[in-house]
C-alpha atoms as a PDB file:
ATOM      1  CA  UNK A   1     104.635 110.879  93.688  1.00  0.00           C
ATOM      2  CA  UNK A   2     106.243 113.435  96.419  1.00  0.00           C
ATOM      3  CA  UNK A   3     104.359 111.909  98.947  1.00  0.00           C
ATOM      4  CA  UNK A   4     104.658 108.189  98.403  1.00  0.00           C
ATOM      5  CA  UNK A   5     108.744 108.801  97.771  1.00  0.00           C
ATOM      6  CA  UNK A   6     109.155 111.038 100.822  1.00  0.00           C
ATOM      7  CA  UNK A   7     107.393 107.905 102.700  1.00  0.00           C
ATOM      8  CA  UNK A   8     109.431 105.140 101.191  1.00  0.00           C
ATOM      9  CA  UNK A   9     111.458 104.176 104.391  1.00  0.00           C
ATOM     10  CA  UNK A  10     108.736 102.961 106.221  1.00  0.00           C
ATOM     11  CA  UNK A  11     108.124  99.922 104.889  1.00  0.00           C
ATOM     12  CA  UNK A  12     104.899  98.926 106.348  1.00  0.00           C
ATOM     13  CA  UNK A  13     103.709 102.005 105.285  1.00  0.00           C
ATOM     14  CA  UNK A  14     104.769 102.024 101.956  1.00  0.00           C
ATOM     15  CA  UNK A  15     103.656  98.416 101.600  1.00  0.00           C
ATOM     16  CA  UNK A  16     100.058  99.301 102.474  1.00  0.00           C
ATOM     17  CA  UNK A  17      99.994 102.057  99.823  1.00  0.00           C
ATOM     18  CA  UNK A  18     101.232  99.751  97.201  1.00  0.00           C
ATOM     19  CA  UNK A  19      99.059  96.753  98.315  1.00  0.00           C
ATOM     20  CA  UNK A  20      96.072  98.784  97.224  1.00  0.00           C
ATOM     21  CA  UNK A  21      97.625  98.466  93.223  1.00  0.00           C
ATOM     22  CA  UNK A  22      98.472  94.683  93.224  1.00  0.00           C
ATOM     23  CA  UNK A  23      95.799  93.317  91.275  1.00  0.00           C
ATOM     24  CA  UNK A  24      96.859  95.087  88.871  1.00  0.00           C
ATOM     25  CA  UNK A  25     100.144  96.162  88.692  1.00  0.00           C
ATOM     26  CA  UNK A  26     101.216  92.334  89.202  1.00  0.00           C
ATOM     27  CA  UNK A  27     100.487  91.786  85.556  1.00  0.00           C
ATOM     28  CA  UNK A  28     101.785  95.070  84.248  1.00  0.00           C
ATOM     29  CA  UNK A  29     104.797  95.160  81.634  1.00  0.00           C
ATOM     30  CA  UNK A  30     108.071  95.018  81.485  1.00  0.00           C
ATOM     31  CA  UNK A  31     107.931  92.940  84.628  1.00  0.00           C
ATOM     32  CA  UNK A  32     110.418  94.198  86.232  1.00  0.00           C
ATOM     33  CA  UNK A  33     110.600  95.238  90.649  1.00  0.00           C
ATOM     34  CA  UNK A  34     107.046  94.928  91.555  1.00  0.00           C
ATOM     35  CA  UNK A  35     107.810  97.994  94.071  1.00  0.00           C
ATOM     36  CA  UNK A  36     108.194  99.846  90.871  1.00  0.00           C
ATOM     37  CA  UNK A  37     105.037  98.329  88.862  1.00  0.00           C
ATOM     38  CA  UNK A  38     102.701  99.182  91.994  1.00  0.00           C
ATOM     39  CA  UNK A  39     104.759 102.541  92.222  1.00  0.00           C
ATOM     40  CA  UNK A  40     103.408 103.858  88.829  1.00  0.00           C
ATOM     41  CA  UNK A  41      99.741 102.427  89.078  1.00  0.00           C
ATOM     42  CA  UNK A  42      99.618 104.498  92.382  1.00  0.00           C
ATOM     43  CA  UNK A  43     101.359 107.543  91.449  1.00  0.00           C
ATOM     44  CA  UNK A  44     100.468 107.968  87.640  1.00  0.00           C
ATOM     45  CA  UNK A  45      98.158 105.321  86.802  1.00  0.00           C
ATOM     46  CA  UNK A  46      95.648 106.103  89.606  1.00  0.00           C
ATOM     47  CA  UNK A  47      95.997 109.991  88.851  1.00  0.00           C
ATOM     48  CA  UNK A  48      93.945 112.919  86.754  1.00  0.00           C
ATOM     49  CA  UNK A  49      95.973 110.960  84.181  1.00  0.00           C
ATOM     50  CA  UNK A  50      92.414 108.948  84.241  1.00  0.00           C
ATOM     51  CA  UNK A  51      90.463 112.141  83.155  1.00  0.00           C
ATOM     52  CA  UNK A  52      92.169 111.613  79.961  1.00  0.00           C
ATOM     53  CA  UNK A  53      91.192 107.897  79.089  1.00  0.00           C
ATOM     54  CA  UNK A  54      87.637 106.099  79.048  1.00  0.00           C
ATOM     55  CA  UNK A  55      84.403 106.897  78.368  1.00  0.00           C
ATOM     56  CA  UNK A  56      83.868 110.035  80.213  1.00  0.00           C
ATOM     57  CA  UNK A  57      84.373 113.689  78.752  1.00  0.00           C
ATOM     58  CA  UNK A  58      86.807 114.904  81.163  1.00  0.00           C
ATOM     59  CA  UNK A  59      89.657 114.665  78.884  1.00  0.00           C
ATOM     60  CA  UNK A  60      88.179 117.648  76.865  1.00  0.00           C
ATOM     61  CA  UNK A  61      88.322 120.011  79.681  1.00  0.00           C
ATOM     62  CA  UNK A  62      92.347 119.508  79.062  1.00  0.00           C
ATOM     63  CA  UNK A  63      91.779 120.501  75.558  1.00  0.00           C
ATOM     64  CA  UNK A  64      92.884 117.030  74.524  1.00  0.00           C
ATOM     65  CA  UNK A  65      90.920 116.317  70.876  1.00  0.00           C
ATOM     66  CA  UNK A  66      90.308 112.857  72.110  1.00  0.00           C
ATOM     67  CA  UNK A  67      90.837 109.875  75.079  1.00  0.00           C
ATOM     68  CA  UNK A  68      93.373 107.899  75.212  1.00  0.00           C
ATOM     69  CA  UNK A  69      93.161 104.465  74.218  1.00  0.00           C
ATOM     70  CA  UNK A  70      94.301 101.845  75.822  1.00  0.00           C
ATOM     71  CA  UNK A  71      97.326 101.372  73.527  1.00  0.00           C
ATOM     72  CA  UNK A  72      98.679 104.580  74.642  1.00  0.00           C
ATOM     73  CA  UNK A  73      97.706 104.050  78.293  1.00  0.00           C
ATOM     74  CA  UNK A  74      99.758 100.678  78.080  1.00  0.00           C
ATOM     75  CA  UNK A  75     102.810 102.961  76.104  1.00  0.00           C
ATOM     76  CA  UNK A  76     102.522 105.484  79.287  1.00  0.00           C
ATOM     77  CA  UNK A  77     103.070 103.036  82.027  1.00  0.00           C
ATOM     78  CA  UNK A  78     105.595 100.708  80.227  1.00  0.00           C
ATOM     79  CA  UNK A  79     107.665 103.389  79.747  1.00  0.00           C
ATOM     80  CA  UNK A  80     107.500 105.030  83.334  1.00  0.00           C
ATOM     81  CA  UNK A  81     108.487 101.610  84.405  1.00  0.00           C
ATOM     82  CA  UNK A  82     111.455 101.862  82.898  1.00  0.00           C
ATOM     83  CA  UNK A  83     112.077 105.253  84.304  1.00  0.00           C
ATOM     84  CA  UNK A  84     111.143 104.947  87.877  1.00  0.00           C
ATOM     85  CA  UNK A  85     113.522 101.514  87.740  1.00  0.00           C
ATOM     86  CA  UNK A  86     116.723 103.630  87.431  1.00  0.00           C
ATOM     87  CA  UNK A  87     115.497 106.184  90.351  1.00  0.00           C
ATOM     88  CA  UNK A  88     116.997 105.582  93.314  1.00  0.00           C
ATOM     89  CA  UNK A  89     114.208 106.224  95.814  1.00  0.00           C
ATOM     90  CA  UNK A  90     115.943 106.733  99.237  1.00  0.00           C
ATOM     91  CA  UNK A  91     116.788 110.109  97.712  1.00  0.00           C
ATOM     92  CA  UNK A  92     113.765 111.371  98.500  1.00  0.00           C
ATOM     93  CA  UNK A  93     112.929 109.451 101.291  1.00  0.00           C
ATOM     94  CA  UNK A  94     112.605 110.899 105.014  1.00  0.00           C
ATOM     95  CA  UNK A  95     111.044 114.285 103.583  1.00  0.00           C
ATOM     96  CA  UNK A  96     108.808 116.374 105.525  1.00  0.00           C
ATOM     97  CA  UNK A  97     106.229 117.482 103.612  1.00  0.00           C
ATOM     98  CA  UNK A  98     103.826 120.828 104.232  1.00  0.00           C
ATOM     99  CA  UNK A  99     100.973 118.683 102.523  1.00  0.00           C
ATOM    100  CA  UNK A 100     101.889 114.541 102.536  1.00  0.00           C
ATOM    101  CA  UNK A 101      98.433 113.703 100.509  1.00  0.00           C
ATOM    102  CA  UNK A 102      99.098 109.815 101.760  1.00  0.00           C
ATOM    103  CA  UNK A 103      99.380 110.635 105.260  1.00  0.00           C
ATOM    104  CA  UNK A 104      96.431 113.330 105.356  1.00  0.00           C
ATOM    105  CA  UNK A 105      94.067 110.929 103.454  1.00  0.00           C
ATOM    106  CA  UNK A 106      95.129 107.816 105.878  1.00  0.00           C
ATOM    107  CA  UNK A 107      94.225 109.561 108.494  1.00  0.00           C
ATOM    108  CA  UNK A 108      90.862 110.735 107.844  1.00  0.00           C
ATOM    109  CA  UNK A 109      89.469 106.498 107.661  1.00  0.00           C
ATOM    110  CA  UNK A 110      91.162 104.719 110.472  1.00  0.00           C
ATOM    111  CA  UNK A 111      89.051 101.732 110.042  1.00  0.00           C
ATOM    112  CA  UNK A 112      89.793 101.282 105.991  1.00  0.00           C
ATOM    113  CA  UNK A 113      93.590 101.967 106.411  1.00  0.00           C
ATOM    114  CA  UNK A 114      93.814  99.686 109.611  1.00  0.00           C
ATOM    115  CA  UNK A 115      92.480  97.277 107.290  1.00  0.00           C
ATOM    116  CA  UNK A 116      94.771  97.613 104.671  1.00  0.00           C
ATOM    117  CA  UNK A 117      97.307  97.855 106.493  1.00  0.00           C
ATOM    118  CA  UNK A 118      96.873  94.315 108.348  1.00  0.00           C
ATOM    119  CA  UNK A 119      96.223  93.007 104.680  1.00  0.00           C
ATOM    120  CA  UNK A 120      99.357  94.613 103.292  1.00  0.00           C
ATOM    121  CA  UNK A 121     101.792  93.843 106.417  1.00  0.00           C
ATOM    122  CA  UNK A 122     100.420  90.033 107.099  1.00  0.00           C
ATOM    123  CA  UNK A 123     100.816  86.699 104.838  1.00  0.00           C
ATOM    124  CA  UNK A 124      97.933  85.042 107.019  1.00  0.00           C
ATOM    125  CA  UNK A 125      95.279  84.178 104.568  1.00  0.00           C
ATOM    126  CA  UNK A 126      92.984  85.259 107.083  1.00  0.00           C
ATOM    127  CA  UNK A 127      93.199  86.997 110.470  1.00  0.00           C
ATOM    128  CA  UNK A 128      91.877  88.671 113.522  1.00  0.00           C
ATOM    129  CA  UNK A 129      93.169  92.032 114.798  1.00  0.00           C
ATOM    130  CA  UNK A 130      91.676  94.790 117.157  1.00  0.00           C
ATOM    131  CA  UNK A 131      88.555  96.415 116.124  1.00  0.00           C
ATOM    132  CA  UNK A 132      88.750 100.371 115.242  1.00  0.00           C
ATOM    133  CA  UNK A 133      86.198 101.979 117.338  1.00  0.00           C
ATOM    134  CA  UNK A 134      83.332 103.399 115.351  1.00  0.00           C
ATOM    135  CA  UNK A 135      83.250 107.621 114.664  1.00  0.00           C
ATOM    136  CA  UNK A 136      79.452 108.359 115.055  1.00  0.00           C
ATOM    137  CA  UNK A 137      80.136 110.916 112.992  1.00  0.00           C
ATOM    138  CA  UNK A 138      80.222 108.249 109.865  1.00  0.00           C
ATOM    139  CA  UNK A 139      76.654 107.569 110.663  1.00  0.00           C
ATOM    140  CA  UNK A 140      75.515 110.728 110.008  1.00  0.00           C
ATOM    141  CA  UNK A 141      77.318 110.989 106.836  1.00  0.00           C
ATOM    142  CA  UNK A 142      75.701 107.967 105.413  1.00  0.00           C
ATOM    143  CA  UNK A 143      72.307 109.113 107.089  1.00  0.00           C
ATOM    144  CA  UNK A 144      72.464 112.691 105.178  1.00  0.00           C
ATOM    145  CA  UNK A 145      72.901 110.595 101.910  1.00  0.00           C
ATOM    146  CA  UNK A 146      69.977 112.153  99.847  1.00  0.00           C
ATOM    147  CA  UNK A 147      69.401 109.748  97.499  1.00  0.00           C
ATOM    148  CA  UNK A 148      66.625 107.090  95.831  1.00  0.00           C
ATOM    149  CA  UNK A 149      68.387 105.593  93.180  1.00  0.00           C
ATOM    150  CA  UNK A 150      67.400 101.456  92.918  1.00  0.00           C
ATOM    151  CA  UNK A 151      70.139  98.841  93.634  1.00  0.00           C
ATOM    152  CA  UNK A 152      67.319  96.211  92.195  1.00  0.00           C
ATOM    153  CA  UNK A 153      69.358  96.305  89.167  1.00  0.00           C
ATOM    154  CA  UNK A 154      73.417  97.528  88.578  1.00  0.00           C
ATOM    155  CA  UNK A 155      72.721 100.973  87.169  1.00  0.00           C
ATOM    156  CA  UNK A 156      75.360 102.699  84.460  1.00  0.00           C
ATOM    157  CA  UNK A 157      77.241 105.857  85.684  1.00  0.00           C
ATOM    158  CA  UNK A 158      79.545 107.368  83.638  1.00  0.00           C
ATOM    159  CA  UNK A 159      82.587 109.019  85.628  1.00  0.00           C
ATOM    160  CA  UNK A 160      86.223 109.363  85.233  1.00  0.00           C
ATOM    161  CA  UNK A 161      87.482 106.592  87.374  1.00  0.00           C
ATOM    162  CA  UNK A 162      89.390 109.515  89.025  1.00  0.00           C
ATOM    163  CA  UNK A 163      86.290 111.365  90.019  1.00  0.00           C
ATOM    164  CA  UNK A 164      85.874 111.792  93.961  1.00  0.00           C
ATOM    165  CA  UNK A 165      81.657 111.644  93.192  1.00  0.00           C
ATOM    166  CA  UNK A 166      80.067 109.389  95.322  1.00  0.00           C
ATOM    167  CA  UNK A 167      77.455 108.519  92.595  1.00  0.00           C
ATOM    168  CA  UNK A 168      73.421 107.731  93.713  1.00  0.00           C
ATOM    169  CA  UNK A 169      73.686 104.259  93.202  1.00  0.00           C
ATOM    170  CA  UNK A 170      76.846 104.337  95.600  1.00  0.00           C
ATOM    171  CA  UNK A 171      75.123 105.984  97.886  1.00  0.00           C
ATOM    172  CA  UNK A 172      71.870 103.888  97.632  1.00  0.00           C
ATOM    173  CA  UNK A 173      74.317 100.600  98.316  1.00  0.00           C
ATOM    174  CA  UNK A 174      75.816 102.043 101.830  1.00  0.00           C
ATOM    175  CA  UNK A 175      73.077 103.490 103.119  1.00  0.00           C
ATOM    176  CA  UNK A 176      71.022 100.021 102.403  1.00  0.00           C
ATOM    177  CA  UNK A 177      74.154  98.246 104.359  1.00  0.00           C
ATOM    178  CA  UNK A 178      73.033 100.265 107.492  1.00  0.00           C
ATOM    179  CA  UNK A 179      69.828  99.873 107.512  1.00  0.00           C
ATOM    180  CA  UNK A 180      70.528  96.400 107.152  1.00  0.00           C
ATOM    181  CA  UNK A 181      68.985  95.741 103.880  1.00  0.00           C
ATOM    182  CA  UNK A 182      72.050  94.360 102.082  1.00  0.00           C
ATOM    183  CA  UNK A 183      74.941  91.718 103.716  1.00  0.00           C
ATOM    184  CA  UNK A 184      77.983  92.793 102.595  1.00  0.00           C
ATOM    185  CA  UNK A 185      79.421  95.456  99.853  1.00  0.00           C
ATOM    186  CA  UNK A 186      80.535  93.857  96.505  1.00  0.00           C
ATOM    187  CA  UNK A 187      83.375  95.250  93.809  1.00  0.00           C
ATOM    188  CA  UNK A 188      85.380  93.411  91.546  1.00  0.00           C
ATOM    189  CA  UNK A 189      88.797  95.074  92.696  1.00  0.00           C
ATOM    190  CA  UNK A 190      89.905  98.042  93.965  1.00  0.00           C
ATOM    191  CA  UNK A 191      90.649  99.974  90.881  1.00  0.00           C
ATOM    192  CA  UNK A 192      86.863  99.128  89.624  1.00  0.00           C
ATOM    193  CA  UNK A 193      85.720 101.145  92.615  1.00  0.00           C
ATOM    194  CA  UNK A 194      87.820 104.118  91.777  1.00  0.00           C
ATOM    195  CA  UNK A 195      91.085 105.494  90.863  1.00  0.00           C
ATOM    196  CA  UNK A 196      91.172 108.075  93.124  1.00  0.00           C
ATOM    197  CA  UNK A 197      93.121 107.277  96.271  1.00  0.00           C
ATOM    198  CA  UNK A 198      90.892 109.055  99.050  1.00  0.00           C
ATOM    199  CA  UNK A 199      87.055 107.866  97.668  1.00  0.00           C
ATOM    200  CA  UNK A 200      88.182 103.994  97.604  1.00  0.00           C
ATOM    201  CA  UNK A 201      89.270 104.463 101.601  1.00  0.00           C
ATOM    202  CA  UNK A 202      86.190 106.371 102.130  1.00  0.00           C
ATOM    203  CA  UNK A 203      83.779 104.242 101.054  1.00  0.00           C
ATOM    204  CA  UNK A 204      85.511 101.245 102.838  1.00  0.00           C
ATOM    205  CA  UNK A 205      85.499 103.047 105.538  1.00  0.00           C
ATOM    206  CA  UNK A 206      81.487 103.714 105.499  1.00  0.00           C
ATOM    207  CA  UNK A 207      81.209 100.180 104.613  1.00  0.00           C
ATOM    208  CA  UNK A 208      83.130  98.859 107.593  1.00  0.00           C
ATOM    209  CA  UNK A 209      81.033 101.660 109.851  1.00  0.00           C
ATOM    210  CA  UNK A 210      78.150  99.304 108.482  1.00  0.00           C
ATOM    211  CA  UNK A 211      79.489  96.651 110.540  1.00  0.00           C
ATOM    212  CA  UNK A 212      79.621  94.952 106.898  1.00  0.00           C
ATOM    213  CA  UNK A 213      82.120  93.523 104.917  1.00  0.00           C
ATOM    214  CA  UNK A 214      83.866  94.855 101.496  1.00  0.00           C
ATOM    215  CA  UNK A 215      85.112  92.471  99.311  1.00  0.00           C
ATOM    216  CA  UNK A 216      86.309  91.797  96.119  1.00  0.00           C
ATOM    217  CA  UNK A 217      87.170  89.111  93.945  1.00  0.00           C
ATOM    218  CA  UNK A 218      90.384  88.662  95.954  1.00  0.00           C
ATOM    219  CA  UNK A 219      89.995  90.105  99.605  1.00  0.00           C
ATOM    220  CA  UNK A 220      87.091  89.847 102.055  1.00  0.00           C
ATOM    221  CA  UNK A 221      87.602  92.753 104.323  1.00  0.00           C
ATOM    222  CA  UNK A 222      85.838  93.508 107.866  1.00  0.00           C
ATOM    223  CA  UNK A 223      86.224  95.845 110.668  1.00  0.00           C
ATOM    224  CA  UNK A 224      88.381  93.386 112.483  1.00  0.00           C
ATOM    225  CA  UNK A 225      89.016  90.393 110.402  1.00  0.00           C
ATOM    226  CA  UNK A 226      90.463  89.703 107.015  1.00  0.00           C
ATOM    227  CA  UNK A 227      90.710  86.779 104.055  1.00  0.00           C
ATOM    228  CA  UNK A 228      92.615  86.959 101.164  1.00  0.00           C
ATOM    229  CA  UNK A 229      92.705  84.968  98.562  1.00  0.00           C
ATOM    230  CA  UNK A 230      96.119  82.580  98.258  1.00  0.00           C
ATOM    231  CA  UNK A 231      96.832  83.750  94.548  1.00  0.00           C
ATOM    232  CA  UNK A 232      96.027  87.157  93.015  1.00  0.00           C
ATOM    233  CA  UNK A 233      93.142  87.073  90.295  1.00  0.00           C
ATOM    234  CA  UNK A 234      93.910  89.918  87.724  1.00  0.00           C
ATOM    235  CA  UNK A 235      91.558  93.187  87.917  1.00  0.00           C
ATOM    236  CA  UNK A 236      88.813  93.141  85.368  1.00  0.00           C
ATOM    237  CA  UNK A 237      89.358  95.240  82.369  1.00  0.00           C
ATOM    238  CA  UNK A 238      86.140  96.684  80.810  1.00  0.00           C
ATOM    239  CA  UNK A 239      83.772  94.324  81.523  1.00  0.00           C
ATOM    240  CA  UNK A 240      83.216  90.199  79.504  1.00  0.00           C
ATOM    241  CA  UNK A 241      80.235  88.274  81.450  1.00  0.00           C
ATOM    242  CA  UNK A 242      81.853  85.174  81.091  1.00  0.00           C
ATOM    243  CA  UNK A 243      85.488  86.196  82.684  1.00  0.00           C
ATOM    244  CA  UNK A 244      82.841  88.097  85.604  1.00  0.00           C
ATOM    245  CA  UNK A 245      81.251  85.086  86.177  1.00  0.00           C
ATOM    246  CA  UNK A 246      84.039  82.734  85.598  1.00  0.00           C
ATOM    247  CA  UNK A 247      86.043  84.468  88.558  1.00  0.00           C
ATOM    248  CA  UNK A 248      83.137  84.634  91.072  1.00  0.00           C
ATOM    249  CA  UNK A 249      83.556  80.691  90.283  1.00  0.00           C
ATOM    250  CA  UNK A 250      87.022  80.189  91.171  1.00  0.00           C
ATOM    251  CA  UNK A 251      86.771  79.325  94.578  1.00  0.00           C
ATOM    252  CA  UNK A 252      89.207  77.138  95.141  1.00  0.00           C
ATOM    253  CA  UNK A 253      91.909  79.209  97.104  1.00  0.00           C
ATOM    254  CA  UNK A 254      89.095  81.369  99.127  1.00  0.00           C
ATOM    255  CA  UNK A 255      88.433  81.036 102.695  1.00  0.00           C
ATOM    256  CA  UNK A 256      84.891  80.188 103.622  1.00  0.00           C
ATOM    257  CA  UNK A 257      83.227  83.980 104.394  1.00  0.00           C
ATOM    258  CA  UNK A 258      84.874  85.034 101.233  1.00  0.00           C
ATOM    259  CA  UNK A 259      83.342  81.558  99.232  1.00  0.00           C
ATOM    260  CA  UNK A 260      80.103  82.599 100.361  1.00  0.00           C
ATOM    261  CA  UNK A 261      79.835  86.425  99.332  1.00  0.00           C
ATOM    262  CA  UNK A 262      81.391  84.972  96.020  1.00  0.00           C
ATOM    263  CA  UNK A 263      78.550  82.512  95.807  1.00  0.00           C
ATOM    264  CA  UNK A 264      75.815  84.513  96.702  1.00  0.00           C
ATOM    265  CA  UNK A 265      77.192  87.111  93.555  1.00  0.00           C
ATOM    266  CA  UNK A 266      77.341  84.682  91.331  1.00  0.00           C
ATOM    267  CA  UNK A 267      73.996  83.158  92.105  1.00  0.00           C
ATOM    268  CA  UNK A 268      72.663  86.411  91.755  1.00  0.00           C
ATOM    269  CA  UNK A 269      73.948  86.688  88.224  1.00  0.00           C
ATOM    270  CA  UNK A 270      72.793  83.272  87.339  1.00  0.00           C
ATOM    271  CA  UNK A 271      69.272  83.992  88.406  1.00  0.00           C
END
């Protein structure tokens, strides 16, 4: 929260760090400045506030006698709303911080926040812009990935969504993307990748290393080259087959690399 209020002046900043919340906090309640909405999902929402709720065991490490539901999850972030809505945030803004944990995390994965970045500071549905230079580095990262878990099948892993864990499976996916084995990575939305703020711009940024692209049910995302969908689909909650597949078929206000990762999921569910 320090460091997203201490960078609220600069808006193009502060609009790529919300950007990353809009599928979901565009449907959040009360509905009140969307600044605010994407504010709490990235601040509390997207927080150790995670290890407390799901289906993971974390929340007993906080001596808690039992996750939160959803009900009080919704309670939580209703009523921060409100709060944050009477906070005036140019207080705070301007701050220099010993350790800005926005800033020190952007700049670890200049290809993923370039990218979101163009996404969050452009209304083109899709667009070019200049190529970040590969680290080599990344390469050897994903090379050093010890692992043989399948990606035949989509394999269950049960983490806090907050957990910085690059699971097998995860690891399986990226390294298959540069050995060419795989076309492009494939999430439903942001938050369904993770929670935590620094392992959703690291594995973007492995995946655009790939010379791949990420994309989810609303943005196709390359190293160089964007598409967005025109209108926001909501995040998935839990997980309903039919509202999966139902999305992947909503094509309608895709651009046509975007329509055909879509397809090929969907096909891939059908079959």
């Amino acid at each position: 929260m320090v460091s997203l209020c201490a960078n609220w002046s600069d808006e193009s900043y502060k609009k790529a760090l919300l950007f990353l919340t809009l599928e979901e906090a565009t449907f959040y309640e009360p509905q009140l400045d969307i600044e605010i909405r994407c504010f709490v999902v990235a601040t509390l929402r997207n927080s150790m506030l995670e290890h407390c709720h799901g289906i993971s065991s974390e929340y007993k490490e906080w001596s808690y006698p039992k996750s939160l539901s959803s009900n009080q999850i919704r309670y939580i972030t209703e009523e921060a709303i409100k709060f944050f809505k009477a906070v005036d945030f140019s207080k705070y803004s301007g701050r220099t911080l010993d350790n800005d944990y926005y800033r020190s995390i952007t700049a670890k994965y200049p290809m993923a926040w370039t990218a979101i970045m163009q996404l969050a500071n452009n209304e083109y549905l899709c667009k070019n812009y200049t190529k970040v230079p590969n680290n080599n580095s990344v390469k050897d990262e994903i090379q050093a990935f010890d692992s043989d878990a399948s990606i035949d099948k989509m394999n269950k892993v049960i983490l806090s969504g907050y957990d910085e864990i690059l699971d097998d499976t995860l690891k399986s996916i990226i390294k298959s993307l540069l050995e060419d084995k795989m076309d492009f990575f494939y999430v439903d939305c942001f938050k369904m990748l993770s929670r935590n703020f620094e392992k959703l711009l690291k594995v973007i940024e492995y995946v655009l290393f790939t010379e791949k692209p990420f994309v989810t049910i609303n943005y196709y995302i390359d190293n160089g080259y964007f598409e967005r969908r025109n209108t926001i689909l909501r995040a998935n909650h839990g997980f309903s087959p039919e509202v999966y597949k139902a999305k992947l078929k909503n094509k309608e206000e895709v651009q046509k690399n975007h329509s055909i990762c879509l397809g090929h999921i969907y096909n891939s569910i059908e079959s």
